[in-house]
Protein backbone atom coordinates (compact mmCIF):
# COMPACT_ATOMS: atom_id res chain seq x y z
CA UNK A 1 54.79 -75.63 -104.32
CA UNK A 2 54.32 -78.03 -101.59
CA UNK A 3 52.55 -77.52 -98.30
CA UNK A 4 54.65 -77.85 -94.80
CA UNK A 5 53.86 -81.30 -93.10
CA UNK A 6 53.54 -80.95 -89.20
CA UNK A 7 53.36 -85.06 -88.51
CA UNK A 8 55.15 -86.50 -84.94
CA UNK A 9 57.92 -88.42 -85.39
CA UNK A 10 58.39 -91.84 -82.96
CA UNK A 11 61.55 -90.98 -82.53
CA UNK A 12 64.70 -89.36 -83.33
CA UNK A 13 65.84 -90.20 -87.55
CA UNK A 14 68.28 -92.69 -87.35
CA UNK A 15 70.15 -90.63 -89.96
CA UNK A 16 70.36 -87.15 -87.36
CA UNK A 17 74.32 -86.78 -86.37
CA UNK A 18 75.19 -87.91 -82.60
CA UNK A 19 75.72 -84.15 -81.32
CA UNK A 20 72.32 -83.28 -82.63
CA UNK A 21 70.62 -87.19 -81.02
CA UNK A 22 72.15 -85.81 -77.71
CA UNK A 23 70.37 -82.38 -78.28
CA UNK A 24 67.21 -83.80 -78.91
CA UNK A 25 66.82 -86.39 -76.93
CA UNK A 26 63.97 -86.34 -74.60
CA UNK A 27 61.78 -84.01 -76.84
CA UNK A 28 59.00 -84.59 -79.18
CA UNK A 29 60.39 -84.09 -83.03
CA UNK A 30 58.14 -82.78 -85.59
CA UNK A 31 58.83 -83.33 -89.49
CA UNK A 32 58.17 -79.80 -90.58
CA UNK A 33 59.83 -80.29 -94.22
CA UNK A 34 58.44 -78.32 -97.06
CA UNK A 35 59.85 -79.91 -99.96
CA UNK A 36 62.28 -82.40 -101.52
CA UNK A 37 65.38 -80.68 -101.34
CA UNK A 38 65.66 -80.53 -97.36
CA UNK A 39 64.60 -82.17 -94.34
CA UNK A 40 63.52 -79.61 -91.40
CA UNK A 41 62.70 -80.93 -88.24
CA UNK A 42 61.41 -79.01 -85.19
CA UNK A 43 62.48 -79.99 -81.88
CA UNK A 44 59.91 -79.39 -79.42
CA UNK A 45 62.10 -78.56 -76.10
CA UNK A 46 62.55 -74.35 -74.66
CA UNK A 47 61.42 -72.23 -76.81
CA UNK A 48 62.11 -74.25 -79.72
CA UNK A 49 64.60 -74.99 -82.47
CA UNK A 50 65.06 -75.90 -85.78
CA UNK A 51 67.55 -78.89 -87.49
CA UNK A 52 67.37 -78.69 -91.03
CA UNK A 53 69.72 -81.14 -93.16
CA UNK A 54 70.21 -81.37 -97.04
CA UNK A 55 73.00 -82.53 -99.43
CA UNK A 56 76.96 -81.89 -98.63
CA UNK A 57 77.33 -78.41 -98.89
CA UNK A 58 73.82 -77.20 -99.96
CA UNK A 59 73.42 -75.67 -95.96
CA UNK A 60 76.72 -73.76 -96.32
CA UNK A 61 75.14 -70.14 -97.56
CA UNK A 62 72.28 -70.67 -95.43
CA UNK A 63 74.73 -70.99 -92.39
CA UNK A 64 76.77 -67.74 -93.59
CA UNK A 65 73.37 -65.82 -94.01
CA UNK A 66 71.62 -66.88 -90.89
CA UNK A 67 73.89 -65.70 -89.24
CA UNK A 68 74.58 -62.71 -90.36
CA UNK A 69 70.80 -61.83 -90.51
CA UNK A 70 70.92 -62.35 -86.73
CA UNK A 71 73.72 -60.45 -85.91
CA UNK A 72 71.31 -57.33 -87.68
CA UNK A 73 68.77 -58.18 -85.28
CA UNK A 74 66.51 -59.93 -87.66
CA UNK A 75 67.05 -64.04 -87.86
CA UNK A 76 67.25 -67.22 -86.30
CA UNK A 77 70.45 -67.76 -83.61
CA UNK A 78 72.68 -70.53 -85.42
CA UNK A 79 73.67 -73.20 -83.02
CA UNK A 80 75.63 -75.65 -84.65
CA UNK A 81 76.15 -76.14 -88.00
CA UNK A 82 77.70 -79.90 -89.73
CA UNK A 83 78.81 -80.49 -92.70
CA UNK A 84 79.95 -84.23 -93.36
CA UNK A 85 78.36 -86.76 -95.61
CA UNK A 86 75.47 -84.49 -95.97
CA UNK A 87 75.11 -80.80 -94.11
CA UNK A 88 73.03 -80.25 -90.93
CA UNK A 89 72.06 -76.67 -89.82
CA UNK A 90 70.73 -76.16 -85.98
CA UNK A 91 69.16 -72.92 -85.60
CA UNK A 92 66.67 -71.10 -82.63
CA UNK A 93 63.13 -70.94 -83.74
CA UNK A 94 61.93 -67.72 -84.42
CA UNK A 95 58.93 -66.25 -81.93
CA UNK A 96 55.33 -65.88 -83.85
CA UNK A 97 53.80 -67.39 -86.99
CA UNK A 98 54.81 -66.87 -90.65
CA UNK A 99 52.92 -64.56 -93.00
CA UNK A 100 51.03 -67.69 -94.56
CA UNK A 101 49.38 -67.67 -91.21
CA UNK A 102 45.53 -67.84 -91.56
CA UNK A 103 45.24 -65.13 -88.94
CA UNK A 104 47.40 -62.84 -91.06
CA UNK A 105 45.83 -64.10 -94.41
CA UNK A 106 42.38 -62.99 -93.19
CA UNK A 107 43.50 -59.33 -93.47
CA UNK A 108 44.90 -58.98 -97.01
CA UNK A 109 45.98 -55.61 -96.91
CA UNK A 110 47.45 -55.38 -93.77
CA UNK A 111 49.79 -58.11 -94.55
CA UNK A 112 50.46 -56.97 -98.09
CA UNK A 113 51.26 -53.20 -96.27
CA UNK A 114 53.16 -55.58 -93.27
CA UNK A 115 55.49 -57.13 -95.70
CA UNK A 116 56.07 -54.45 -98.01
CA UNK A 117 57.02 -51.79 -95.76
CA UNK A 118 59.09 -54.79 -94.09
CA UNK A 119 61.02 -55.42 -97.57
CA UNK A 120 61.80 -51.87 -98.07
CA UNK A 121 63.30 -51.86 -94.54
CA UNK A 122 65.69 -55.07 -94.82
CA UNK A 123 66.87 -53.13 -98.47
CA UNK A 124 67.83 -50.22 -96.70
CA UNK A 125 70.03 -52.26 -93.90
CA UNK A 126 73.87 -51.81 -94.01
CA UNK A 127 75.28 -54.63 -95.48
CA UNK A 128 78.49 -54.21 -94.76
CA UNK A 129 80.37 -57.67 -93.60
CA UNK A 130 77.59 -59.82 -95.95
CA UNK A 131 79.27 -63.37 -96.43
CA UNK A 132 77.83 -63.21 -99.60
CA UNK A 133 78.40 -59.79 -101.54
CA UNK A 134 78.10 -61.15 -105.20
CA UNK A 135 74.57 -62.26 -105.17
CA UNK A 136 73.20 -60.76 -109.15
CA UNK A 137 76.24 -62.77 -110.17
CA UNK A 138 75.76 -65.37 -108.33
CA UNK A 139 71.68 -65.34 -109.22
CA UNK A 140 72.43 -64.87 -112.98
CA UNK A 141 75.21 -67.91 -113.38
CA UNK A 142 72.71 -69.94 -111.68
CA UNK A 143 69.75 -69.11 -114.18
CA UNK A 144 72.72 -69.34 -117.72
CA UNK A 145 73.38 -72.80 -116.26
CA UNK A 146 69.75 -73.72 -116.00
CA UNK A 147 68.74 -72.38 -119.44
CA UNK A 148 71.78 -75.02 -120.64
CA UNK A 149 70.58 -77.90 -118.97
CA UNK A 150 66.84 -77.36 -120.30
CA UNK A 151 65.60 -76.42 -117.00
CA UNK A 152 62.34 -74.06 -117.33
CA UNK A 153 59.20 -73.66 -115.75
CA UNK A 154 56.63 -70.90 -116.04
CA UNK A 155 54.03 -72.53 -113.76
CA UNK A 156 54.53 -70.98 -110.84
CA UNK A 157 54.23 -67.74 -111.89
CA UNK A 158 51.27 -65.15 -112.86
CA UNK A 159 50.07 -64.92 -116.29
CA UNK A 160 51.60 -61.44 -116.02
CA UNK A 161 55.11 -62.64 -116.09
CA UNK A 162 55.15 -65.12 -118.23
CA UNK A 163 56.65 -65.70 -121.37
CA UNK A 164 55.82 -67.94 -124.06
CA UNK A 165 59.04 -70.28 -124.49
CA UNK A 166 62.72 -70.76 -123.10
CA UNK A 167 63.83 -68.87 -125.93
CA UNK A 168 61.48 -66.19 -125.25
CA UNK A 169 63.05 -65.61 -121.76
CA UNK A 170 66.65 -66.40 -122.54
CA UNK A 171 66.50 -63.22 -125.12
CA UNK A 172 65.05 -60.75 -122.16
CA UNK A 173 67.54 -62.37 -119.92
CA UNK A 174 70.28 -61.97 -122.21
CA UNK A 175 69.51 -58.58 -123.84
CA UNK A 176 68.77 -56.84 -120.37
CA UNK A 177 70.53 -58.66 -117.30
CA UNK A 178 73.08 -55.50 -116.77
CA UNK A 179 70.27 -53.86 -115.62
CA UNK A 180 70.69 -55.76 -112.42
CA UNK A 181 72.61 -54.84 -109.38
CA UNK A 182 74.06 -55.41 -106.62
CA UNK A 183 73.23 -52.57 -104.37
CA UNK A 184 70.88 -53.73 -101.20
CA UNK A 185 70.78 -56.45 -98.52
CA UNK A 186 68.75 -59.48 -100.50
CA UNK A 187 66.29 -62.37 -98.44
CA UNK A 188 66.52 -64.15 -101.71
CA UNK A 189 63.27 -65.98 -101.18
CA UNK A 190 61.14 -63.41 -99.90
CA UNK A 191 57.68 -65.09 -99.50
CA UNK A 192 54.84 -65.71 -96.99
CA UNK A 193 56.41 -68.60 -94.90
CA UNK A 194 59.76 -67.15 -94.66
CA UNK A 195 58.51 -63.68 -92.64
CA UNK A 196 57.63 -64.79 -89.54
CA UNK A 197 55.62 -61.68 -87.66
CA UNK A 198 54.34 -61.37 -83.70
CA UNK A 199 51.32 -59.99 -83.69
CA UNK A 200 51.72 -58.20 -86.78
CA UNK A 201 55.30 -57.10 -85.90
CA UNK A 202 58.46 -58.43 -87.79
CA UNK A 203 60.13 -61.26 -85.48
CA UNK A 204 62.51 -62.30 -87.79
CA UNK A 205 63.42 -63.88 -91.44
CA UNK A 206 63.92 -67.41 -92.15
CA UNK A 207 65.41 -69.40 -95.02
CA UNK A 208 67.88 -66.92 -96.28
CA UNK A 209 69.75 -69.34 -98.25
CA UNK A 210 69.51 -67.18 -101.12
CA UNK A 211 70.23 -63.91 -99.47
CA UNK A 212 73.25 -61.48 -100.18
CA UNK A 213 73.92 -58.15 -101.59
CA UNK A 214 71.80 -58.08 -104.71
CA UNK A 215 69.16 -56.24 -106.63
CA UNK A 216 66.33 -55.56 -104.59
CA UNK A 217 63.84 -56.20 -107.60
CA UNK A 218 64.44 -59.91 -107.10
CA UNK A 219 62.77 -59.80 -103.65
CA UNK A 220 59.94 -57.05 -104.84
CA UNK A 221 58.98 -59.96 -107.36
CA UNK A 222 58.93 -62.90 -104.63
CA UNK A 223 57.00 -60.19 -102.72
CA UNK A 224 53.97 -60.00 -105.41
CA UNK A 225 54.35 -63.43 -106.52
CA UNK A 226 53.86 -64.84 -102.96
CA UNK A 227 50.80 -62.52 -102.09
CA UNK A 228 49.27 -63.88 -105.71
CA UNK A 229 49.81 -67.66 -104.86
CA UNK A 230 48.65 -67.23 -100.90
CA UNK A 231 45.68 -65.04 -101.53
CA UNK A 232 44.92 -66.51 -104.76
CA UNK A 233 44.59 -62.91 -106.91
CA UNK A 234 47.24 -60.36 -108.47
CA UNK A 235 45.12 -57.62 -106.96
CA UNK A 236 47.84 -56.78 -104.76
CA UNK A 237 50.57 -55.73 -107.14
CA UNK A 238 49.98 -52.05 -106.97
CA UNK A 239 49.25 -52.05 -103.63
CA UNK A 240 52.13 -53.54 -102.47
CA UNK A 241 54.58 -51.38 -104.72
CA UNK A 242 52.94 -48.54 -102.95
CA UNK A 243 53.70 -49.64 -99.67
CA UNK A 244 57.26 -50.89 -100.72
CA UNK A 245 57.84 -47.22 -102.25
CA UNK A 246 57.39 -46.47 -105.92
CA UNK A 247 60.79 -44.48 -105.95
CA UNK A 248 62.85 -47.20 -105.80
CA UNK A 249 61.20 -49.33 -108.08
CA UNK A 250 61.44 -49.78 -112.05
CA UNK A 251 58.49 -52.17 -113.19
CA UNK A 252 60.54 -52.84 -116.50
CA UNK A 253 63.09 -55.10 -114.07
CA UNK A 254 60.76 -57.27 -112.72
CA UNK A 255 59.96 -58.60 -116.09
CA UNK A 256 63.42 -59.66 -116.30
CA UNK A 257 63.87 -60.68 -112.82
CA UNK A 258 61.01 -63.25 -113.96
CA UNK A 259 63.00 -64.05 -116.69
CA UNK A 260 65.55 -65.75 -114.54
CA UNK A 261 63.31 -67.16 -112.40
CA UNK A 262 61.30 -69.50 -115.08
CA UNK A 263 65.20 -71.12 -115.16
CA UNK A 264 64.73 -72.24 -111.54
């Protein structure tokens, strides 16, 4: 994982589209990226906004699910979205500070609580209207085609869920996949920096690239897994499953939902 940068910029990338030069012109523009597959810039003018560009049609979901997480009330406004040689995304910034806030990370429990009780709310949203309604399928194809291209990586994740080789994880995967559905309204990425909360109260969700109607046990593991890489101790897992709501939750999934995940 790599941290945010928040570094000035002299001036606008030579690279940013004309419509989006014309929006930013005249306001400082901060290179808030957070890794190599996207560039995010904030634009320091109102209230602020977000331009986030990646490769030709790699925006394109995020675009779909922005908006749609803002028409429930709960994500960024999209203001313009371009997709030409490569795809730009121009969104509102969301009020408050994300959940990898230090101010929220000195009170463990209250955050783990905070972003529980905030997952089990988002699962229990109508999703009727999703641009994306096929997002286990779309989740699982994406994990097949990793395992075939020898892409797998169990270092990001808790010795809990780990498993000992490809093979290892292709066999759960394989044997027990059907046990995933497609019945709640997905973030798809559910972690600390994407929750943004003011003053402990949810503002809004951000990066929802990977959202759709999907199993909800895919964001109940990016739930535990971010509170174990931010606070640096799995002593949250039962804690937060008790906030999220034990009823709706079958521990056996998770161990395949990690099963995928190792595939990227």
């Amino acid at each position: 994982m790599e941290d945010c940068r928040k570094k000035l910029l002299n001036g606008i990338p030579n690279e940013m589209p004309q419509e989006f030069r014309r929006f930013a012109s005249a306001a400082d523009i901060y290179d808030r990226s957070c890794s190599a597959e996207a560039e995010v810039y904030f634009i320091d003018k109102g209230n602020g906004y977000y331009l986030k560009c990646s490769g030709k049609g790699r925006l394109e979901e995020e675009y779909k699910m922005t908006g749609y997480f803002h028409s429930k009330g709960i994500g960024a406004e999209v203001l313009n979205y371009v997709s030409n040689d490569r795809d730009w995304l121009l969104t509102t910034a969301v009020a408050g500070e994300d959940g990898a806030y230090e101010g929220y990370l000195r009170d463990p429990g209250r955050l783990c609580d905070t972003i529980a009780y905030e997952l089990r709310k988002l699962h229990e949203t109508d999703y009727t209207g999703c641009p994306i309604p096929d997002r286990t399928e779309r989740y699982l194809a994406l994990a097949e085609k990793n395992y075939r291209t020898g892409n797998y990586d169990k270092s990001h994740f808790p010795d809990s869920f780990g498993y000992r080789s490809a093979k290892e994880a292709y066999g759960v995967l394989t044997a027990r996949k059907d046990a995933l559905q497609s019945k709640v309204l997905l973030h798809g990425d559910y972690c600390l920096p994407n929750i943004v909360l003011n003053n402990w109260k949810l503002s809004g969700f951000i990066d929802v690239g990977n959202g759709g109607v999907g199993d909800r046990h895919i964001d109940i593991f990016w739930g535990i897994w971010t509170l174990w890489f931010n606070l640096k101790t799995n002593k949250y897992y039962g804690r937060f499953l008790d906030a999220y709501g034990r009823d709706k939750v079958d521990e056996s999934i998770l161990g395949i939902v990690a099963a995928a995940e190792v595939f990227g």
